[in-house]
PDB file of N, CA and C in Angstrom:
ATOM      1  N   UNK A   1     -32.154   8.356 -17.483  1.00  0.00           N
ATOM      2  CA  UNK A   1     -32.907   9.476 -18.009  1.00  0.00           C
ATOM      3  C   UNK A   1     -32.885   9.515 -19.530  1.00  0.00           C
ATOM      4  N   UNK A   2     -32.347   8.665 -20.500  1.00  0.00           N
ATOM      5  CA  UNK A   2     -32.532   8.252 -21.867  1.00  0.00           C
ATOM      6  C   UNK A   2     -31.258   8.982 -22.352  1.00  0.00           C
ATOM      7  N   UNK A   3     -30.803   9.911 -21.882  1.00  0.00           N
ATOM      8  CA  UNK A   3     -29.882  10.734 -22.896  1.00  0.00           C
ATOM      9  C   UNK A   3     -28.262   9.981 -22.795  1.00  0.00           C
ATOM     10  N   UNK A   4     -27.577  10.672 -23.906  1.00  0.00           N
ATOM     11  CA  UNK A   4     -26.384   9.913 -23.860  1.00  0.00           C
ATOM     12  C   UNK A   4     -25.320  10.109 -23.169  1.00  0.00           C
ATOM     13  N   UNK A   5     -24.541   9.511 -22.493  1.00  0.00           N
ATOM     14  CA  UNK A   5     -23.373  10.689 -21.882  1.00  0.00           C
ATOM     15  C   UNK A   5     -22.076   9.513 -22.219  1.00  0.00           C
ATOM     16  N   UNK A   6     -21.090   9.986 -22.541  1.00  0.00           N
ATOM     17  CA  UNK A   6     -19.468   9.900 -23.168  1.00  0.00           C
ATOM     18  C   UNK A   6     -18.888   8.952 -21.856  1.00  0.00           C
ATOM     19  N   UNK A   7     -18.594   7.868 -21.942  1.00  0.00           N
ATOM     20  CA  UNK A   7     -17.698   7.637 -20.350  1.00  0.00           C
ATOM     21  C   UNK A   7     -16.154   6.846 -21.056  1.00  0.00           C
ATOM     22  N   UNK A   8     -15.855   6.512 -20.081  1.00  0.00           N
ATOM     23  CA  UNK A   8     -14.482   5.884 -20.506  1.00  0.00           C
ATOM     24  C   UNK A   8     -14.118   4.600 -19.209  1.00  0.00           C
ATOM     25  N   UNK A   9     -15.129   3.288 -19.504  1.00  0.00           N
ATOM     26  CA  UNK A   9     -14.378   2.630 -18.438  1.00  0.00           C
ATOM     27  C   UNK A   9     -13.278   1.826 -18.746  1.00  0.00           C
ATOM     28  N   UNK A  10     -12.770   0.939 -17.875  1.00  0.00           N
ATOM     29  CA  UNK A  10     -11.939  -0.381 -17.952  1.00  0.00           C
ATOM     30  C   UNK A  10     -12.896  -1.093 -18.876  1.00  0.00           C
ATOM     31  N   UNK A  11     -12.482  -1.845 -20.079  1.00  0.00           N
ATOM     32  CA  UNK A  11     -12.730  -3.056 -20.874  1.00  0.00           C
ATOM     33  C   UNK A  11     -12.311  -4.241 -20.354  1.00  0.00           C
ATOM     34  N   UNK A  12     -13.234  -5.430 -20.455  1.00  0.00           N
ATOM     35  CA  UNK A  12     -12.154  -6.703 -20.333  1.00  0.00           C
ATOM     36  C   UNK A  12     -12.938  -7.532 -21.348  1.00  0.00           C
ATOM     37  N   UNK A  13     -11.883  -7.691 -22.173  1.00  0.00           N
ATOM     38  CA  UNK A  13     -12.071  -8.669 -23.287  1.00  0.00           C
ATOM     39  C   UNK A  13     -13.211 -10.423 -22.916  1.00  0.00           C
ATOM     40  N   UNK A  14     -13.254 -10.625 -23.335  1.00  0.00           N
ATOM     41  CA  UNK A  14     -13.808 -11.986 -23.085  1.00  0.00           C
ATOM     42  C   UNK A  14     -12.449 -12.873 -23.096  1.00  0.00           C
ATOM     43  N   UNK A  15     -12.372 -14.040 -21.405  1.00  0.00           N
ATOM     44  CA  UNK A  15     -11.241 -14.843 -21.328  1.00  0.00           C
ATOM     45  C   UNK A  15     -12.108 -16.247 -21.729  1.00  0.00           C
ATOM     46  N   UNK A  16     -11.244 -17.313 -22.048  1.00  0.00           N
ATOM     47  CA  UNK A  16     -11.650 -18.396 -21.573  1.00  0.00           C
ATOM     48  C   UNK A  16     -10.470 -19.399 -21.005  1.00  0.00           C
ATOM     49  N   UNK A  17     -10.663 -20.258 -20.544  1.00  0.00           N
ATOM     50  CA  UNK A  17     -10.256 -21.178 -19.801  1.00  0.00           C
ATOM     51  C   UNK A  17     -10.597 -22.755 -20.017  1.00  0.00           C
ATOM     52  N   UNK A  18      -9.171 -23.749 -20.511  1.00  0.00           N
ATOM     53  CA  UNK A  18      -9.186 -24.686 -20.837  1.00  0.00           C
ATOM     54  C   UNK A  18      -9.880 -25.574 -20.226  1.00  0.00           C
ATOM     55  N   UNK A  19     -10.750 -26.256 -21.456  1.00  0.00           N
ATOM     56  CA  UNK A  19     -12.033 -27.315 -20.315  1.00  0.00           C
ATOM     57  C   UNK A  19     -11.451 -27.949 -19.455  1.00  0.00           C
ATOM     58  N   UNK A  20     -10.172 -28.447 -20.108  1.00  0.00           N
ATOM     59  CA  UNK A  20      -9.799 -29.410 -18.961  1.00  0.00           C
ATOM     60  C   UNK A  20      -9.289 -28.936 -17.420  1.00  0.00           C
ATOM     61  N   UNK A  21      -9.542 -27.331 -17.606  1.00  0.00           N
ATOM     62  CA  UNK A  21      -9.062 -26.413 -16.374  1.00  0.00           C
ATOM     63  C   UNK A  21     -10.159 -26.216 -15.903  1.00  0.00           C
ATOM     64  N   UNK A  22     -11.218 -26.229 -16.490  1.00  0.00           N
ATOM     65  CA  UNK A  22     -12.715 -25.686 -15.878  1.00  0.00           C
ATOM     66  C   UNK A  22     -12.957 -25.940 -14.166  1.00  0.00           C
ATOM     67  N   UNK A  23     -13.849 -25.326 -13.804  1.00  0.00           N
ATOM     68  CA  UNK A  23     -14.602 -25.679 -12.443  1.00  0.00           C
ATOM     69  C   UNK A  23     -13.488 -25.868 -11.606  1.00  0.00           C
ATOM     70  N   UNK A  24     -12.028 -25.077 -11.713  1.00  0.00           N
ATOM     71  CA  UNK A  24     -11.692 -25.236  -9.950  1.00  0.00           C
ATOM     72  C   UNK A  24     -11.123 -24.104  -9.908  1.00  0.00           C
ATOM     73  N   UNK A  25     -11.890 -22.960 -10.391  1.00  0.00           N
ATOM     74  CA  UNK A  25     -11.754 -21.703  -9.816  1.00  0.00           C
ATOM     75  C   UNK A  25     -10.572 -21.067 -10.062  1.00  0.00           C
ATOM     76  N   UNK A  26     -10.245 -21.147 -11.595  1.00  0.00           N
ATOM     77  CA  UNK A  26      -8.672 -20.222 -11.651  1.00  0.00           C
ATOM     78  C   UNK A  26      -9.388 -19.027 -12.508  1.00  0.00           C
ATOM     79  N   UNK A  27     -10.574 -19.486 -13.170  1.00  0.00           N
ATOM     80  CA  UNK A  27     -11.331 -18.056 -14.338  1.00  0.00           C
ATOM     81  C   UNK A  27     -11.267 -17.294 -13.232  1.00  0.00           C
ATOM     82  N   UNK A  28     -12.438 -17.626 -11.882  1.00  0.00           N
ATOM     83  CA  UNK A  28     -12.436 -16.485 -10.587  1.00  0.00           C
ATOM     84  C   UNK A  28     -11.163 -15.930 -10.069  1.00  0.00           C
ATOM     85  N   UNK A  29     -10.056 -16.780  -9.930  1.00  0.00           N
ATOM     86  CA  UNK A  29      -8.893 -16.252  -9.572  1.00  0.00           C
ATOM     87  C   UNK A  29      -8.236 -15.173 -10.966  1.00  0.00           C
ATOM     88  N   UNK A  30      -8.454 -15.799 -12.009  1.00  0.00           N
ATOM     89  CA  UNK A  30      -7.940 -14.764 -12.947  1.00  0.00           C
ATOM     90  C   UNK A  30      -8.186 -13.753 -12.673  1.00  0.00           C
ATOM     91  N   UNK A  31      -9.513 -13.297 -12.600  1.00  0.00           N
ATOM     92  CA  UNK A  31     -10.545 -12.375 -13.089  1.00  0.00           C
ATOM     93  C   UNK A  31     -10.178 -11.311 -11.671  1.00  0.00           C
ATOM     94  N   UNK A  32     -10.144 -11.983 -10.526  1.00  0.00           N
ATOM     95  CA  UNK A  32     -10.009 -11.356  -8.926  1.00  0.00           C
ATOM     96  C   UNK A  32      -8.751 -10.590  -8.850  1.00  0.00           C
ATOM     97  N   UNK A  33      -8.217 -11.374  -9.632  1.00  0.00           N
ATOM     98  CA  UNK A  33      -6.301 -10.657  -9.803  1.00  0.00           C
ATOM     99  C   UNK A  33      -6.399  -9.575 -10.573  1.00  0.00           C
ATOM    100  N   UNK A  34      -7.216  -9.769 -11.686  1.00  0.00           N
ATOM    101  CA  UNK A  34      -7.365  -8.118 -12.052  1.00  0.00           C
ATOM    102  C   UNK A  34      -8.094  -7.500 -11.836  1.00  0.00           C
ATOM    103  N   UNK A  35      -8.967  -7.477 -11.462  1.00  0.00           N
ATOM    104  CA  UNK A  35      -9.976  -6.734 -10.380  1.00  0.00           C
ATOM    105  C   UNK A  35      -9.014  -5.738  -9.187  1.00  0.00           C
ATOM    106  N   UNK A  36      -8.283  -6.714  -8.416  1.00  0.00           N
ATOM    107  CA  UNK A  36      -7.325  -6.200  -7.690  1.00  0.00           C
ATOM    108  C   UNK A  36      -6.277  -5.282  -8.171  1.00  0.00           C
ATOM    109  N   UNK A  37      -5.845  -5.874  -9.001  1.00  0.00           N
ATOM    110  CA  UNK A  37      -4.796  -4.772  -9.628  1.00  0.00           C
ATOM    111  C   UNK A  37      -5.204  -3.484 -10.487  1.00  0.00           C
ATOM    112  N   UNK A  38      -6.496  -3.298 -10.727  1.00  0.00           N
ATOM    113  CA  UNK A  38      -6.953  -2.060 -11.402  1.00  0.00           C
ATOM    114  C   UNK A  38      -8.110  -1.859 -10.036  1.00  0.00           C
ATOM    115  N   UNK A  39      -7.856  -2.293  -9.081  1.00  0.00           N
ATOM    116  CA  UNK A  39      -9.026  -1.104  -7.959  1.00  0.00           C
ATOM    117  C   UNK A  39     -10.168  -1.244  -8.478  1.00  0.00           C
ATOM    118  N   UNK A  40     -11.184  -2.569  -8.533  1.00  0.00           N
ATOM    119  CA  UNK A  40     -12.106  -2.276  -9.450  1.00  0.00           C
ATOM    120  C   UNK A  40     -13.096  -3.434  -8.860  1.00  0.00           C
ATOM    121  N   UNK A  41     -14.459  -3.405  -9.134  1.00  0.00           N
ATOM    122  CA  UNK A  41     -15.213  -4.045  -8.604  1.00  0.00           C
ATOM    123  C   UNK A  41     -15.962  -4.476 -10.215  1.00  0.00           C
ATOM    124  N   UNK A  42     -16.547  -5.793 -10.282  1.00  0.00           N
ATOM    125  CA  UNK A  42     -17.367  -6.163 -11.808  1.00  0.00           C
ATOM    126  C   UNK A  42     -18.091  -5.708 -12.143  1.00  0.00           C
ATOM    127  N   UNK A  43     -19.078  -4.223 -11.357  1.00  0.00           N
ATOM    128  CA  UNK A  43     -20.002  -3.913 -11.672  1.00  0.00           C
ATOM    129  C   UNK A  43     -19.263  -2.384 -12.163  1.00  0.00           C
ATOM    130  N   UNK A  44     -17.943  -2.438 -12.105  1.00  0.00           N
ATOM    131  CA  UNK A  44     -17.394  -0.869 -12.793  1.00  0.00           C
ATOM    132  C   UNK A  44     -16.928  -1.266 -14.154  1.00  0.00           C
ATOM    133  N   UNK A  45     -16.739  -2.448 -14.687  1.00  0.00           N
ATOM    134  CA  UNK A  45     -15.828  -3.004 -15.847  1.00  0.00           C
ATOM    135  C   UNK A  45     -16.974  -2.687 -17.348  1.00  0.00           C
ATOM    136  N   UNK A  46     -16.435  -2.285 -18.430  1.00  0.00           N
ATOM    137  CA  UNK A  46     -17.806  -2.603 -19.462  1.00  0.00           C
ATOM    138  C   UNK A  46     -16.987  -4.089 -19.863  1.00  0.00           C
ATOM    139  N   UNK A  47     -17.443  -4.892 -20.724  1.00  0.00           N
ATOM    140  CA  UNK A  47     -17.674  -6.079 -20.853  1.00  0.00           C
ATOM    141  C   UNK A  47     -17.438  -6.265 -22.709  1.00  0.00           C
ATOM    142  N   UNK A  48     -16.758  -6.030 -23.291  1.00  0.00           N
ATOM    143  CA  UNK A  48     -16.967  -6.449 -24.834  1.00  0.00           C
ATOM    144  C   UNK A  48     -16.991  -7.669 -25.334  1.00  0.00           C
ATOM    145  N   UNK A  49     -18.050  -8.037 -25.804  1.00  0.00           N
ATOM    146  CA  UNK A  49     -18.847  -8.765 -26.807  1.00  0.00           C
ATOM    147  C   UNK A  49     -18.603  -9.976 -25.899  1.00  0.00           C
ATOM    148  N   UNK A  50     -19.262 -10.128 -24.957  1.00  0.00           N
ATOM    149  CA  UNK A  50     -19.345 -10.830 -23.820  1.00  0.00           C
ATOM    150  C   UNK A  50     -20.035 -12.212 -24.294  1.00  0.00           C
ATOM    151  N   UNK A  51     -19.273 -13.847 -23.910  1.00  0.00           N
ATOM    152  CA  UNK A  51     -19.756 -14.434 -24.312  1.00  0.00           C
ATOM    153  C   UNK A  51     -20.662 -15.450 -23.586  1.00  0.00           C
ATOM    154  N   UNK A  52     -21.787 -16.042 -23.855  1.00  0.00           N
ATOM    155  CA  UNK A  52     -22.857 -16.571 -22.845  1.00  0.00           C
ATOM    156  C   UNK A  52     -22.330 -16.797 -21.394  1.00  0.00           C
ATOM    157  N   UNK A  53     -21.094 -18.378 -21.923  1.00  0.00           N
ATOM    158  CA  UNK A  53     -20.242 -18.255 -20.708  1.00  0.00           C
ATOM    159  C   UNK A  53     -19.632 -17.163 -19.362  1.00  0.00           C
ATOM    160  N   UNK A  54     -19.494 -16.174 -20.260  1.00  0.00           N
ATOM    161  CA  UNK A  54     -18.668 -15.180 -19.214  1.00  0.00           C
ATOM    162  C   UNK A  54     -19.660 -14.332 -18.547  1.00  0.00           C
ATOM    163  N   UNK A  55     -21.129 -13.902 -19.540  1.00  0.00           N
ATOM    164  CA  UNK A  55     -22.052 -13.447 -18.363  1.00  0.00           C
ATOM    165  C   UNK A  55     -22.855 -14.459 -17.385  1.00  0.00           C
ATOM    166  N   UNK A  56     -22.757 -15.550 -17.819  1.00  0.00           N
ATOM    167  CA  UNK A  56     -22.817 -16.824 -16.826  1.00  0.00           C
ATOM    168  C   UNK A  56     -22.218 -16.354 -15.483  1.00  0.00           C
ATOM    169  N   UNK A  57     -20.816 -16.489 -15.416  1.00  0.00           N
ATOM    170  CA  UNK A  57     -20.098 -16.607 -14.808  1.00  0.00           C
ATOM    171  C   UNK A  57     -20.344 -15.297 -14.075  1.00  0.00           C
ATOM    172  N   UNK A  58     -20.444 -13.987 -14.580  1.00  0.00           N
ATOM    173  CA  UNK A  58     -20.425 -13.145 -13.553  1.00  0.00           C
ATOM    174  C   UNK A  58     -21.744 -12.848 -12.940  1.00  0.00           C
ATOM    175  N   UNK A  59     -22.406 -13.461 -13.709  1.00  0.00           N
ATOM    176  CA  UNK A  59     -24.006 -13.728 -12.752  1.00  0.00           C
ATOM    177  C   UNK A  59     -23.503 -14.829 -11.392  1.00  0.00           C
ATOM    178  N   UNK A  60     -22.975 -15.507 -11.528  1.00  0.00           N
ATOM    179  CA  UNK A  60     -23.293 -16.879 -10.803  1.00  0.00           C
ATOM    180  C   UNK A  60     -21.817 -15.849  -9.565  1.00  0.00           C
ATOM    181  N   UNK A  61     -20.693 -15.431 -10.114  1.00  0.00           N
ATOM    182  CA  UNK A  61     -20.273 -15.441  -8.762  1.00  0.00           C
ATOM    183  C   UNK A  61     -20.453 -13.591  -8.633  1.00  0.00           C
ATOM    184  N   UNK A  62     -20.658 -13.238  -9.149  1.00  0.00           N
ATOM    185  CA  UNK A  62     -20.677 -11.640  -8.770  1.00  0.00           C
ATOM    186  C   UNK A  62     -22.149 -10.893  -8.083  1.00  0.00           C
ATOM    187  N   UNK A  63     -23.320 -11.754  -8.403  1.00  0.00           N
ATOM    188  CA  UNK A  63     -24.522 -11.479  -9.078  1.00  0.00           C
ATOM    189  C   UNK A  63     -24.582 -10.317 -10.241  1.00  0.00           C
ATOM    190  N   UNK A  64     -24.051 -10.198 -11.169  1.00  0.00           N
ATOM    191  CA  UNK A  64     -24.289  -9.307 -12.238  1.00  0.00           C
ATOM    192  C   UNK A  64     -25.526  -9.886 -13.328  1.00  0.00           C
ATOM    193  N   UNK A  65     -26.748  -9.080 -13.453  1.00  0.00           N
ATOM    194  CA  UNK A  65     -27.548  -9.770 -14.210  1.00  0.00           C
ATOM    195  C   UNK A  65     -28.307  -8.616 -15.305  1.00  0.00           C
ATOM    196  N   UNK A  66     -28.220  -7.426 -14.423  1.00  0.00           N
ATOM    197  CA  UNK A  66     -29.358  -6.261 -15.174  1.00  0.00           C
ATOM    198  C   UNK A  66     -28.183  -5.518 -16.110  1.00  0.00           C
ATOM    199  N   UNK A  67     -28.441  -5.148 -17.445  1.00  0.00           N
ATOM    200  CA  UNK A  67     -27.614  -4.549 -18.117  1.00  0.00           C
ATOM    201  C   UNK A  67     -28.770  -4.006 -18.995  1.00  0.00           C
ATOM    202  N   UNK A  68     -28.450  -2.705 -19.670  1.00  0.00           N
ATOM    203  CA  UNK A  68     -29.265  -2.348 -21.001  1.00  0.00           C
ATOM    204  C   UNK A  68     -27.949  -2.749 -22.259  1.00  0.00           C
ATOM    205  N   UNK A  69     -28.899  -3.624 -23.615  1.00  0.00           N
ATOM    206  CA  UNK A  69     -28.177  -4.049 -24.420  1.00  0.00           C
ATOM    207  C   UNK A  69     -27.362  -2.658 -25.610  1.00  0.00           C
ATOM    208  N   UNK A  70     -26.087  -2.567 -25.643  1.00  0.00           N
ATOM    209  CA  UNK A  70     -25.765  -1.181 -26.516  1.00  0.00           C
ATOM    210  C   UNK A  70     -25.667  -1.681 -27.943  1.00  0.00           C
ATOM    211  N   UNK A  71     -25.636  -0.604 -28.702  1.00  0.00           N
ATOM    212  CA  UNK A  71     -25.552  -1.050 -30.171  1.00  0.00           C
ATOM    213  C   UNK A  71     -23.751  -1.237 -30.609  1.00  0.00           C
ATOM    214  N   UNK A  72     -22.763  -0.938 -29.513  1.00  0.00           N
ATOM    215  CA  UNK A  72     -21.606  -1.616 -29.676  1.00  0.00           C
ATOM    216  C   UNK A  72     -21.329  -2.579 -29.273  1.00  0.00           C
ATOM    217  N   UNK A  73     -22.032  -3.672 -28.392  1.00  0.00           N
ATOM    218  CA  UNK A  73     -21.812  -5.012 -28.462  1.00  0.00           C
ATOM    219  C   UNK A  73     -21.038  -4.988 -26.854  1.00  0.00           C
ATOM    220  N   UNK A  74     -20.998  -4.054 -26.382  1.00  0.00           N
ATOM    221  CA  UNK A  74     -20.502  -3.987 -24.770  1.00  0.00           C
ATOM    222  C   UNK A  74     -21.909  -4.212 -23.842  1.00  0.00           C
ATOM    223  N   UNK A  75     -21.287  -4.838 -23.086  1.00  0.00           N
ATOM    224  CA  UNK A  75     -22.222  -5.067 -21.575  1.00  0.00           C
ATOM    225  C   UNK A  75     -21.575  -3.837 -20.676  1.00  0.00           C
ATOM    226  N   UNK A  76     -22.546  -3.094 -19.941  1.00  0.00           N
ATOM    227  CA  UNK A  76     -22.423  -2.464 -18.816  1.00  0.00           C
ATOM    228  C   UNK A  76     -23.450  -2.625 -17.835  1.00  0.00           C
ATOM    229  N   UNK A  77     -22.850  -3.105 -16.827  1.00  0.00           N
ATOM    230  CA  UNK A  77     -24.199  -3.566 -15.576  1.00  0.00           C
ATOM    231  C   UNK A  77     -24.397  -2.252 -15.328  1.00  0.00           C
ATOM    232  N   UNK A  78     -26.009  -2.575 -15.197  1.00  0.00           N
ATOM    233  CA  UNK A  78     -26.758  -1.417 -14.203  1.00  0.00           C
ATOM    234  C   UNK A  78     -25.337  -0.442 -12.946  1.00  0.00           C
ATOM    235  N   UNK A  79     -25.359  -1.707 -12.333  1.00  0.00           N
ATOM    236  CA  UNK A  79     -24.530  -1.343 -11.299  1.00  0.00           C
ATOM    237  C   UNK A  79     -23.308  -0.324 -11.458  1.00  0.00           C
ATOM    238  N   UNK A  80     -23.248  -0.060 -12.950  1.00  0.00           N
ATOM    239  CA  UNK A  80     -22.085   0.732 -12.746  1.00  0.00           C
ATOM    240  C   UNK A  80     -22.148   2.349 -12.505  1.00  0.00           C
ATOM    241  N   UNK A  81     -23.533   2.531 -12.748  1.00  0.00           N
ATOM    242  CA  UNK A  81     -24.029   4.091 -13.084  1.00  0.00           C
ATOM    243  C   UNK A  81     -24.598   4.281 -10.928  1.00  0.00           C
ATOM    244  N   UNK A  82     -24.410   3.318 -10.344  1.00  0.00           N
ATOM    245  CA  UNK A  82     -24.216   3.993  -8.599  1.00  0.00           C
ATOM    246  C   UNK A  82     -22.397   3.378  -8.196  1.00  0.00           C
ATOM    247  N   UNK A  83     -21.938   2.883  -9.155  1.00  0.00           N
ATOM    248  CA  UNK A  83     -20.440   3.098  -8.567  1.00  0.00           C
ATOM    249  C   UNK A  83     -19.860   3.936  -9.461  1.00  0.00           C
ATOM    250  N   UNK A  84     -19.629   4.426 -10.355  1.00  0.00           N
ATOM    251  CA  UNK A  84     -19.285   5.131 -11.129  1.00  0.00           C
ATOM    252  C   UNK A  84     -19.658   6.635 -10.888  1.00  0.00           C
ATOM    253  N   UNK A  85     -18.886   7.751 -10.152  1.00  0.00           N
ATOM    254  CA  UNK A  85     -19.223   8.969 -10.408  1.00  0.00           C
ATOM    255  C   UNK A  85     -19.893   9.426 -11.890  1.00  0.00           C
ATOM    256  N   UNK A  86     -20.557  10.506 -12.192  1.00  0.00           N
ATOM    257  CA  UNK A  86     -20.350  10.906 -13.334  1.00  0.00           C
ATOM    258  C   UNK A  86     -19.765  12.037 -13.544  1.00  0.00           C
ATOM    259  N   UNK A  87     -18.539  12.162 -14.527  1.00  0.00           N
ATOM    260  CA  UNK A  87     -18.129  12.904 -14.694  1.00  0.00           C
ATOM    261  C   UNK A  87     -18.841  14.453 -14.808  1.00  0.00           C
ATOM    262  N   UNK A  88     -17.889  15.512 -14.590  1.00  0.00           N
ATOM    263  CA  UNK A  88     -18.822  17.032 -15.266  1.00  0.00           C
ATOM    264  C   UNK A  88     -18.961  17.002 -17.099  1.00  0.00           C
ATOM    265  N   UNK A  89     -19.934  17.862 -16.735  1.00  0.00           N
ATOM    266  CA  UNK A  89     -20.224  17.817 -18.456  1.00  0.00           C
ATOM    267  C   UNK A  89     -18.965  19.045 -18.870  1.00  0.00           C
ATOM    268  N   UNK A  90     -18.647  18.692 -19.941  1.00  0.00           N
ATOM    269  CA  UNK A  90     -17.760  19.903 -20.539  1.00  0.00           C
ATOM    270  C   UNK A  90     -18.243  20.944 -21.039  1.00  0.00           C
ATOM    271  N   UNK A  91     -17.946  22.343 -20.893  1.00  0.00           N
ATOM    272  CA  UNK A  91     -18.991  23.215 -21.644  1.00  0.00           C
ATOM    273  C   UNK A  91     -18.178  23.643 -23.078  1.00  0.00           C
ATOM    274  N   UNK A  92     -19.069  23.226 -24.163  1.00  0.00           N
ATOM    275  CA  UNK A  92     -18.710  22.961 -25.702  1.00  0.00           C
ATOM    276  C   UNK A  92     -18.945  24.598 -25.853  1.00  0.00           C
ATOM    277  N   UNK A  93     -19.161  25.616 -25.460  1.00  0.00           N
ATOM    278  CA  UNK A  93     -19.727  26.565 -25.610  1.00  0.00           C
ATOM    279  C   UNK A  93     -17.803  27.908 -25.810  1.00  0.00           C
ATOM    280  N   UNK A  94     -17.503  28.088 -26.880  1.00  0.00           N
ATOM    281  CA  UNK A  94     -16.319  29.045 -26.813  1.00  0.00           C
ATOM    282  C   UNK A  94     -16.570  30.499 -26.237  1.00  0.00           C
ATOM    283  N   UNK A  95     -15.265  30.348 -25.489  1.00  0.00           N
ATOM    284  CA  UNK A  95     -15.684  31.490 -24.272  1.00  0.00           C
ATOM    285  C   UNK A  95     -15.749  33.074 -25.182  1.00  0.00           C
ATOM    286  N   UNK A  96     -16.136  33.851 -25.243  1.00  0.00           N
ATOM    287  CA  UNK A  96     -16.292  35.257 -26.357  1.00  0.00           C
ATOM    288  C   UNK A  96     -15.533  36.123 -25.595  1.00  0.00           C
ATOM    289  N   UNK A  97     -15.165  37.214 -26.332  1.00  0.00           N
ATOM    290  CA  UNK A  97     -13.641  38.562 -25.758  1.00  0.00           C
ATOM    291  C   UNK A  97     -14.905  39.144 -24.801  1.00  0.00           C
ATOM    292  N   UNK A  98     -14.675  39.439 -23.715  1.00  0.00           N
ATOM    293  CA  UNK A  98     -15.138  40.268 -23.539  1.00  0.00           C
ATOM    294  C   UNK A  98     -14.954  42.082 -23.539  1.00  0.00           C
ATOM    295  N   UNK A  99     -16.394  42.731 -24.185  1.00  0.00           N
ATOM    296  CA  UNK A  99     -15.785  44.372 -24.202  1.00  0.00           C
ATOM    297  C   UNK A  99     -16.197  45.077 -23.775  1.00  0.00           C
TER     298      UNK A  99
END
């Protein structure tokens, strides 16, 4: 709906993984281990300054592909705004005496 709203997810830095480690599945095992240990699925994570490789990668095994680009340099999949409750809005409004 265009407007802004405040969230607070899990970050995960950008990993990489030694070429000579490449292609037998320890990035996926990394990545699954913490997934697991924070209760979390790839489409709840934001993503900072995500590098070709790593949205590669979570395209190819997650399908993660649709994101809107932010002006802080984080990826957040589509997907996170139907797993992600949204919080209540806070009311900024100070409550007055009543008389």
């Amino acid at each position: 709906d265009g407007q802004l709203q405040e969230i607070d997810p899990t970050c995960v830095l950008d990993f990489y993984v030694d070429e000579s480690y490449q292609r037998r599945g320890i990035g996926k095992e990394l990545f699954e281990h913490f997934l697991a240990s924070e209760g979390l699925v790839p489409g709840q994570v934001a993503y900072d300054r995500p590098s070709p490789k790593l949205l590669s990668f979570l395209r190819k095994h997650y399908g993660l592909a649709e994101y809107v680009p932010q002006n802080n340099n984080f990826v957040l999949y589509n997907q996170y705004w139907q797993l992600v409750p949204p919080k209540p809005q806070r009311n900024r409004r100070h409550l007055g005496s009543a008389t």
